[in-house]
Protein backbone atom coordinates (compact mmCIF):
# COMPACT_ATOMS: atom_id res chain seq x y z
CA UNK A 1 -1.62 -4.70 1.96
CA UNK A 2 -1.10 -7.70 2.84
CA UNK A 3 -1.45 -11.48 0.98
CA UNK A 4 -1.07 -13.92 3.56
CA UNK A 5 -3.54 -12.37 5.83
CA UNK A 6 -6.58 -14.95 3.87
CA UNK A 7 -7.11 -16.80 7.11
CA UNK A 8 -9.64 -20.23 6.50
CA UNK A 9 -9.51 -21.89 3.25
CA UNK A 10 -11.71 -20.68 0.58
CA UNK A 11 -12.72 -22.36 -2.68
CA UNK A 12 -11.08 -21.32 -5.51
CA UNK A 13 -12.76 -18.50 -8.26
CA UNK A 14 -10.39 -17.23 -10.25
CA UNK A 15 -12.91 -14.96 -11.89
CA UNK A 16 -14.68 -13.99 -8.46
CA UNK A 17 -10.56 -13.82 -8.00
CA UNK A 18 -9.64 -11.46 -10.40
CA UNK A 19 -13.21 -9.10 -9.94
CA UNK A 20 -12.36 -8.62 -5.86
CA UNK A 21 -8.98 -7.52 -6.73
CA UNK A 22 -10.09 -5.13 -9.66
CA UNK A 23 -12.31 -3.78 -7.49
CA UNK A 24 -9.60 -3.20 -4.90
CA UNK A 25 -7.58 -1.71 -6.68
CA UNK A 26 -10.39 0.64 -8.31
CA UNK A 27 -11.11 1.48 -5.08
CA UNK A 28 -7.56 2.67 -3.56
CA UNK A 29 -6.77 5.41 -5.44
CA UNK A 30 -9.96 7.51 -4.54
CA UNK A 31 -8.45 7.36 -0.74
CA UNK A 32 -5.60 9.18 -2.50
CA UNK A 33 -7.54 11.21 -4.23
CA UNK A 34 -9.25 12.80 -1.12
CA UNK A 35 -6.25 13.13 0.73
CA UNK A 36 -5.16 15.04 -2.02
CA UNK A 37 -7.99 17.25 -1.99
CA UNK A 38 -8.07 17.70 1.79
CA UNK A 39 -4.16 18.48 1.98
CA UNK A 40 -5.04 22.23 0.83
CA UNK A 41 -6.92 22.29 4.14
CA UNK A 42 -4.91 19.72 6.88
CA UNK A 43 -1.97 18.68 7.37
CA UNK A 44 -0.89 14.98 6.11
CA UNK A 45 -0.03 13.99 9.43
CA UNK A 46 -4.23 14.92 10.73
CA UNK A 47 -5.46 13.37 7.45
CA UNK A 48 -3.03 10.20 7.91
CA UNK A 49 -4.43 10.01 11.29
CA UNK A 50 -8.03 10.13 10.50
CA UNK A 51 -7.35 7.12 8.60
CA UNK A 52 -5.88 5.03 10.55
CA UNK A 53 -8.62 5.94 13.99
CA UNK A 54 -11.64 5.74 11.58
CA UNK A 55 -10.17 1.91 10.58
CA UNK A 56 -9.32 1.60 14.20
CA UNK A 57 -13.48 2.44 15.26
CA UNK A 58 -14.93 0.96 11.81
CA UNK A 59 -13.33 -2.75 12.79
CA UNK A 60 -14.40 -1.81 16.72
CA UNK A 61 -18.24 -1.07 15.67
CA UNK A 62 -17.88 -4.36 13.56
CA UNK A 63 -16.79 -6.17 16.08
CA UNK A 64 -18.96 -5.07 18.40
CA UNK A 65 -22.06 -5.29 16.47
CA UNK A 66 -21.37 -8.92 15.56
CA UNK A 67 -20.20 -9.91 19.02
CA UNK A 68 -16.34 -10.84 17.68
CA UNK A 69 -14.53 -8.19 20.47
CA UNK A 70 -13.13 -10.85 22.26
CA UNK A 71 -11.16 -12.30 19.00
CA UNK A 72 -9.42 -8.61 18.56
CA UNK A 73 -7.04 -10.02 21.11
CA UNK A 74 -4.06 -10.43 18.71
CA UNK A 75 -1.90 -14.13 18.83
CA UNK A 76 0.94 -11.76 17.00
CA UNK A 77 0.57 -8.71 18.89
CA UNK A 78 3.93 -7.19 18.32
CA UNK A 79 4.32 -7.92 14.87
CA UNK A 80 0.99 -6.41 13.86
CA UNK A 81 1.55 -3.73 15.94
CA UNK A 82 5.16 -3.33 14.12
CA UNK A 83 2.75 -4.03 10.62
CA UNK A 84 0.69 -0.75 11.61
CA UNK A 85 3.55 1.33 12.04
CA UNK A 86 4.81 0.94 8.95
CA UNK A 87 1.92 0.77 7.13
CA UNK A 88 1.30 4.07 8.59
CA UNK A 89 4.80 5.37 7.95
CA UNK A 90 4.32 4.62 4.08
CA UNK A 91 0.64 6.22 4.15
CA UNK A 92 1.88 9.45 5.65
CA UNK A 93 4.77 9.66 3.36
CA UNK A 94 2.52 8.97 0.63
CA UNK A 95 -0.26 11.65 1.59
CA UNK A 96 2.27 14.24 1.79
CA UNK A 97 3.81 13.20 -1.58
CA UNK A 98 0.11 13.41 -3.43
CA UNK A 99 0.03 17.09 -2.09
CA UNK A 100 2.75 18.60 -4.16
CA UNK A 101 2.76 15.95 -7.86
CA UNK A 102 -0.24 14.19 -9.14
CA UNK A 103 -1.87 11.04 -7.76
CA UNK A 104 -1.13 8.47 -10.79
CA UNK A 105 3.11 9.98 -10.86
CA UNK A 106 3.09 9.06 -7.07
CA UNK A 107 1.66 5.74 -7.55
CA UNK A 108 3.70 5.28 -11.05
CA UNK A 109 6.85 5.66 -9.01
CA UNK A 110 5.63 3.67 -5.94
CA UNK A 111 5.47 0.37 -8.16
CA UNK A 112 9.15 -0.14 -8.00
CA UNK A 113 8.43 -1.67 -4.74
CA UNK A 114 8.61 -4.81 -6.05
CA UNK A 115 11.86 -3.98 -6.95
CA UNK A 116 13.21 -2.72 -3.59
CA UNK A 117 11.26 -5.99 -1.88
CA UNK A 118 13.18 -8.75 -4.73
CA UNK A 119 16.86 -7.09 -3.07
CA UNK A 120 15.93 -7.01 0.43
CA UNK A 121 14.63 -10.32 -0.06
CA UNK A 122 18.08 -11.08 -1.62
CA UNK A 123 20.03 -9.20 1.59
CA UNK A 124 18.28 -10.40 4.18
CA UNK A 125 16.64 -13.78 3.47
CA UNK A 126 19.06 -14.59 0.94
CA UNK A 127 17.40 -15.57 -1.58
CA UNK A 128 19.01 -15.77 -4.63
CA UNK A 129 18.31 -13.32 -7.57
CA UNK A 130 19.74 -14.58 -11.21
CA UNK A 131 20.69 -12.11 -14.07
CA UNK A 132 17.59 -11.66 -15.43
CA UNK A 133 15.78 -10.15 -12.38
CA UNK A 134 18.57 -7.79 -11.66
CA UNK A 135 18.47 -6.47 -15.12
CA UNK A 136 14.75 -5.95 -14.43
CA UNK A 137 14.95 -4.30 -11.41
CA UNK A 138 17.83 -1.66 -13.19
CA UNK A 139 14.88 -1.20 -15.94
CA UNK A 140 12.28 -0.97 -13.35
CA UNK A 141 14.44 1.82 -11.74
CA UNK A 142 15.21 4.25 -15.33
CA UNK A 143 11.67 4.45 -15.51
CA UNK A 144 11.52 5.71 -12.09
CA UNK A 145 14.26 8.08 -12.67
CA UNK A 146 12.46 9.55 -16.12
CA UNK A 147 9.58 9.60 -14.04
CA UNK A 148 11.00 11.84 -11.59
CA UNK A 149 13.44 14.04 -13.61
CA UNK A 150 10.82 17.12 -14.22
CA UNK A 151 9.51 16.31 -10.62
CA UNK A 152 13.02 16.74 -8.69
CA UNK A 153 13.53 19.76 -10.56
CA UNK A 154 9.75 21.48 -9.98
CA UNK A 155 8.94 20.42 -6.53
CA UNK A 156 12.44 19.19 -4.97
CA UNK A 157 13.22 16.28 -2.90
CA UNK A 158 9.61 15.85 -1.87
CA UNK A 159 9.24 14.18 -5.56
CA UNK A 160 11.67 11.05 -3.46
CA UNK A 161 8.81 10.50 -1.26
CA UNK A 162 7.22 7.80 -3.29
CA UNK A 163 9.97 5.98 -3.38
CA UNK A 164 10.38 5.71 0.21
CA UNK A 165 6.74 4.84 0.53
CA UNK A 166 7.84 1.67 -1.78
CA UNK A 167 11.22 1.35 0.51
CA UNK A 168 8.78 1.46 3.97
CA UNK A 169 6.43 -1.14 1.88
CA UNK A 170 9.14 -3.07 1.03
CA UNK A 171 9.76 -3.46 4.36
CA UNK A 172 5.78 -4.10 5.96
CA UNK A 173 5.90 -7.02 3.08
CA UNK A 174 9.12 -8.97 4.65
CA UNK A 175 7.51 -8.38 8.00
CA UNK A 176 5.27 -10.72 6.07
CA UNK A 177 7.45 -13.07 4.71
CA UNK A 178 9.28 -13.08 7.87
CA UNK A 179 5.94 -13.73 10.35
CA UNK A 180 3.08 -15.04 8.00
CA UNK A 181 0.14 -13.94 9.74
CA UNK A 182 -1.60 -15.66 12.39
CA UNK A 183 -4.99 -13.64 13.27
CA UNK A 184 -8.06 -13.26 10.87
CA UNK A 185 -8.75 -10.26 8.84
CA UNK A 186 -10.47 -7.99 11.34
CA UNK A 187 -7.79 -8.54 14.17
CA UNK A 188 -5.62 -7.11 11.61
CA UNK A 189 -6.61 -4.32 10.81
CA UNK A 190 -7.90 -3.07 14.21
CA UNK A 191 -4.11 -3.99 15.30
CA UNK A 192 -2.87 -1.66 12.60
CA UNK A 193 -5.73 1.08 12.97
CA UNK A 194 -4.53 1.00 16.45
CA UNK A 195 -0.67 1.00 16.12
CA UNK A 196 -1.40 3.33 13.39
CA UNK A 197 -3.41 6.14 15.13
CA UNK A 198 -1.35 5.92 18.46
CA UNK A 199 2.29 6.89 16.12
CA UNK A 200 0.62 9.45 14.27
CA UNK A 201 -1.27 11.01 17.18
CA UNK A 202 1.46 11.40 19.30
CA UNK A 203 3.25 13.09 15.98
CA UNK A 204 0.17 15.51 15.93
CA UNK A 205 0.11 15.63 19.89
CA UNK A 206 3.82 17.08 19.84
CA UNK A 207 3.18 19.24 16.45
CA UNK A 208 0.51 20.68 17.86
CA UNK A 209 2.34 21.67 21.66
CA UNK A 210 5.30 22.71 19.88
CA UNK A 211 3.61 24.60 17.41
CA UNK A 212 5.78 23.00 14.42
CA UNK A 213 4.14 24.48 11.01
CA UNK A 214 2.11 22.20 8.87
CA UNK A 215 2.30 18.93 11.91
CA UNK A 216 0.07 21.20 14.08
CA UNK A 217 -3.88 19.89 14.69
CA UNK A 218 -6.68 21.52 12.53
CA UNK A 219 -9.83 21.24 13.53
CA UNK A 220 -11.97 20.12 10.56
CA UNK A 221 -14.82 20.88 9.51
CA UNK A 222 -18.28 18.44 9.35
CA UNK A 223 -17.22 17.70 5.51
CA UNK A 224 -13.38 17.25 5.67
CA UNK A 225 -14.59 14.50 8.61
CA UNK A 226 -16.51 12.77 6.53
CA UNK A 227 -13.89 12.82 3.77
CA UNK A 228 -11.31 11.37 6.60
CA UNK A 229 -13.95 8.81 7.31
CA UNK A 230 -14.56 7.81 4.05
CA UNK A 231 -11.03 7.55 3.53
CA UNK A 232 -10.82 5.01 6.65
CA UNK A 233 -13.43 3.12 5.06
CA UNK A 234 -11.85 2.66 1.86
CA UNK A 235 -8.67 1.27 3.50
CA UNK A 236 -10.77 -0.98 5.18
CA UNK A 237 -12.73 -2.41 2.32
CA UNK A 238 -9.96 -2.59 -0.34
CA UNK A 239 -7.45 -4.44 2.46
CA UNK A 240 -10.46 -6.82 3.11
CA UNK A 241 -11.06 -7.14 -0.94
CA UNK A 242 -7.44 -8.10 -1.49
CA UNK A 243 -7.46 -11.01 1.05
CA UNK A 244 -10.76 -12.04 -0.66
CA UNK A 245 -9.06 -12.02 -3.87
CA UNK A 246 -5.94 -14.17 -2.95
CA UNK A 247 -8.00 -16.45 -0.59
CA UNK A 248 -10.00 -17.42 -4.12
CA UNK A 249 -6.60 -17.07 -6.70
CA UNK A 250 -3.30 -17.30 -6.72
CA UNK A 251 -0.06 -14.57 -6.78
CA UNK A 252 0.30 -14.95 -10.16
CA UNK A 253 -2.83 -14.44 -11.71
CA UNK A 254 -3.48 -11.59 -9.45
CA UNK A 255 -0.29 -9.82 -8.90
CA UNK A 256 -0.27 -7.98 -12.65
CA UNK A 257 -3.62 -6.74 -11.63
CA UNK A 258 -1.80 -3.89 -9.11
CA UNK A 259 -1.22 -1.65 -12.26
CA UNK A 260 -5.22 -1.26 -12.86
CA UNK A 261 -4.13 1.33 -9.72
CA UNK A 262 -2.48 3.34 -12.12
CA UNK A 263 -5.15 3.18 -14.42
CA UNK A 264 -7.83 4.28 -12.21
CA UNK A 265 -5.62 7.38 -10.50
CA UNK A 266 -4.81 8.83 -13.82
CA UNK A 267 -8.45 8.84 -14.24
CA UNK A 268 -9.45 10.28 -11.36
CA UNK A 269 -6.59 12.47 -11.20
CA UNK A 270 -7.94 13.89 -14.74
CA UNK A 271 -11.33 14.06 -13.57
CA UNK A 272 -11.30 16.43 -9.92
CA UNK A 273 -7.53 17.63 -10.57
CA UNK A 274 -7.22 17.73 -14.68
CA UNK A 275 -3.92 16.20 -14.18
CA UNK A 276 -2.66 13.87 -16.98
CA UNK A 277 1.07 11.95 -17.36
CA UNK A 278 2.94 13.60 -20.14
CA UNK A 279 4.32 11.12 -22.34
CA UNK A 280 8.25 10.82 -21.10
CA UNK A 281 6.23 9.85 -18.00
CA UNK A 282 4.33 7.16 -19.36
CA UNK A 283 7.09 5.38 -21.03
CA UNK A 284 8.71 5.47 -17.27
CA UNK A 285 5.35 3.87 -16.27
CA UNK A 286 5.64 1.66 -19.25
CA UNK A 287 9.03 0.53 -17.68
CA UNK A 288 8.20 -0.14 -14.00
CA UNK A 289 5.36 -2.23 -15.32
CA UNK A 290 7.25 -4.45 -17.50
CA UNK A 291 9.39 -4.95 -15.22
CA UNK A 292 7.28 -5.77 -12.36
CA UNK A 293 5.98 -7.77 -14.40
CA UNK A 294 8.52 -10.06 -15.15
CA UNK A 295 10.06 -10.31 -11.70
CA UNK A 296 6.61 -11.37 -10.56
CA UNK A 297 6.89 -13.94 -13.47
CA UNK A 298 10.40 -15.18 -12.65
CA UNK A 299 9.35 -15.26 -8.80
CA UNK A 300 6.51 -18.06 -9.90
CA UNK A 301 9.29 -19.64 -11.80
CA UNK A 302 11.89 -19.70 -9.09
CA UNK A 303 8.54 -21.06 -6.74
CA UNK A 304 7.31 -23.82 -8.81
CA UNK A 305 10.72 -25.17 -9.74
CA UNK A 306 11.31 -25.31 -5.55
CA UNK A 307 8.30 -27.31 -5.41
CA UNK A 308 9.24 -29.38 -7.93
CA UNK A 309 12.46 -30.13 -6.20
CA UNK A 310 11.02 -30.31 -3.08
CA UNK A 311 8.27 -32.85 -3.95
CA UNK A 312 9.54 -36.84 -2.37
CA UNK A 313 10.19 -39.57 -5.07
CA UNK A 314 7.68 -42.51 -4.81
């Protein structure tokens, strides 16, 4: 998802704020959920596609029906088009991750993102990372690690797929930092629909013809496309309830409100699957948190002490 994609100024609610990104991220972990659920039936790839062409033809009827199809003409076409890839890169990785271990691990282990974003941020755009940061990005990574111990041994190298979901994410969010974004919310996300369903079609296109087990097409029946629509729906609405969200707060209050995610999957995990996080698991959940926590909490530091700097004497 992505923050600088608010578009016009909105007033400032922090507690409208903080409810639009609650909801959000209430919301995202049922579209795990389902693809969860579905992935005994269809492949990843088919369910990763349904995603992204029911996002692609929800933001078509909507702009349609409200007569905005001439604004879908992208001012950053490339880079959104480059935003959909990865986005759906990470979402297929994830989807195929959520098939062999439990929604709330996956997730658990995908936090270290922030992590993996604070050093690319520090290779790339060289920005500088003190001490303290490092030394919560090592803590952020041991809880990954305990997290995954049983999982590398049960299931294999699959169990890594998270964490190149973060490392893809990781990426999509210095595409951001790199090109802030230029078109309004619905432009977006038919870009990335778009982009999105055109990869992971072809994938399923050349599965299919060359008959490659478990990338081939399934047809699905009435209910499983309904799931995959409802799925493509929920990306929609919890993409558009995070730009909500940070149009009416800032990072800071809302960035430690991404771990409710792990909140809600464990409890829908427990509820359709029975699945629960044993407790060498949660203290590695207990770890990525705190220290995603506290990089997000030295990155406001390091921002409002460059603003302070930066402001002109009078």
């Amino acid at each position: 998802m992505t923050r600088s994609s608010a578009g016009a100024a909105v007033e400032q609610n922090p507690l409208q704020a903080i409810f639009l990104m609650t909801s959000a991220m209430l919301i995202v972990p049922i579209m795990d959920i389902i693809a969860k659920y579905l992935s005994a039936y269809i492949p990843a790839l088919e369910i990763t596609f349904g995603r992204f062409l029911f996002q692609f033809l929800i933001c078509l009827a909507i702009a349609l029906l409200t007569g905005r199809i001439t604004r879908l003409r992208a001012r950053q076409p490339v880079v959104n088009a480059v935003r959909g890839i990865l986005l759906a890169i990470a979402s297929l990785s994830f989807f195929t991750a959520v098939k062999y271990m439990s929604v709330a691990t996956a997730i658990s282990i995908f936090f270290i993102e922030p992590m993996i974003l604070t050093v690319l941020a520090a290779l790339i755009l060289k920005e500088q990372v003190g001490i303290r940061r490092i030394g919560a990005i090592l803590v952020g990574l041991l809880g990954a690690i305990i997290i995954l111990r049983p999982n590398l041994a049960e299931i294999g190298l699959v169990s890594l797929l998270p964490v190149f979901t973060a490392i893809v994410f990781a990426f999509y969010l210095l595409i951001n930092k790199l090109y802030p974004v230029e078109d309004d919310l619905l432009t977006i996300q038919f870009g990335a629909g778009l982009s999105g369903a055109v990869l992971l079609g072809s994938a399923l296109l050349i599965g299919s013809l060359g008959s490659f087990e478990g990338y081939e097409f399934v047809i699905p029946s009435g209910p499983q496309t309904g799931w995959m629509v409802l799925i493509g729906f929920i990306s929609f609405a919890a993409h558009g309830l995070v730009v909500a969200a940070f149009q009416r707060g800032n990072a800071s209050l809302l960035a430690p409100l991404q771990y409710v995610e792990i909140v809600s999957a464990t409890l829908f995990g427990y509820l359709v699957f029975s699945d629960f996080p044993d407790g060498p698991t949660w203290i590695g959940i207990a770890l990525i948190i705190g220290s995603g926590l506290y990089i997000t909490h030295r990155e406001r530091k390091r921002k409002l002490k460059h603003q302070t700097e930066t402001v002109p004497e009078i």
